[in-house]
Protein backbone atom coordinates (compact mmCIF):
# COMPACT_ATOMS: atom_id res chain seq x y z
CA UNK A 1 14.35 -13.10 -15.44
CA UNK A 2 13.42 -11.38 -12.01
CA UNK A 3 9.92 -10.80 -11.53
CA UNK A 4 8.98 -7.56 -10.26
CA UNK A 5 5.31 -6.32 -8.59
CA UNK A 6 3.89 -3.07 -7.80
CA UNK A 7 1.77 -3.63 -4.63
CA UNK A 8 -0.44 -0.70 -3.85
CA UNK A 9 -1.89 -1.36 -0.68
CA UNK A 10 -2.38 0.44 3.04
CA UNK A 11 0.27 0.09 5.60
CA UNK A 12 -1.97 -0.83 8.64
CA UNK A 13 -1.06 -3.20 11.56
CA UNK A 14 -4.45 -4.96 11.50
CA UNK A 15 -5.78 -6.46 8.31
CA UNK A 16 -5.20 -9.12 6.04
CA UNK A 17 -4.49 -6.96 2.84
CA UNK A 18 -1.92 -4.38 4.26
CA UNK A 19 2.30 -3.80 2.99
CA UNK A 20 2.64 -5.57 6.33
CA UNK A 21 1.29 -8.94 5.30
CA UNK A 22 2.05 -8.56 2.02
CA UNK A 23 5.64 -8.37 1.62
CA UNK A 24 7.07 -11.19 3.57
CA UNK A 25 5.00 -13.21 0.83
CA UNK A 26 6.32 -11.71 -1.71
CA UNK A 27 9.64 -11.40 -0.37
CA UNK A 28 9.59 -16.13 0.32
CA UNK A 29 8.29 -16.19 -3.32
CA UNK A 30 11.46 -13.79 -4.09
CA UNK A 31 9.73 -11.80 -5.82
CA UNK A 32 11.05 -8.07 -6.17
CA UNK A 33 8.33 -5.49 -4.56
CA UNK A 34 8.44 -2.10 -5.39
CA UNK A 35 5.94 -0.24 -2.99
CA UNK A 36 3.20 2.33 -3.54
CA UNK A 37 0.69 3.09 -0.22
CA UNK A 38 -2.42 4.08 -0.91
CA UNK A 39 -2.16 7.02 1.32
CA UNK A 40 -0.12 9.14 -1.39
CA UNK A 41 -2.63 8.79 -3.52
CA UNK A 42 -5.41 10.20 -1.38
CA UNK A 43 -6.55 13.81 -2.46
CA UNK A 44 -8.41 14.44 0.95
CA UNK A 45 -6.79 16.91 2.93
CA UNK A 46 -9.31 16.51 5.54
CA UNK A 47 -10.45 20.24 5.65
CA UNK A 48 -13.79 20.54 6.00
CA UNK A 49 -13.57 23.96 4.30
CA UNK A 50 -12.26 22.13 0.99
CA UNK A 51 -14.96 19.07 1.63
CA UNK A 52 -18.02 20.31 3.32
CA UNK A 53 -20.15 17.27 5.19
């Protein structure tokens, strides 16, 4: 039985929670990643029309 993960994180180059550190963990462990960044799941267009500050 393969195991399989869903990691939802950010894909930043500084950090110690981001896709970047992530998978090559995963990936020793051999564990299958399938990958989900957080960024498509962001509604914020960044119009300040839409979101008034």
């Amino acid at each position: 039985m393969s195991k399989n993960v869903l990691a939802v994180h950010d894909i930043s180059c500084i950090g110690r929670c981001s896709l970047t550190v992530a998978l090559p963990i995963l990936s020793y462990f051999g564990v299958e990643t399938r990958l989900l960044p957080t960024a498509l799941l962001s509604t914020h267009t960044g119009d300040s029309r839409i979101f008034p500050i």
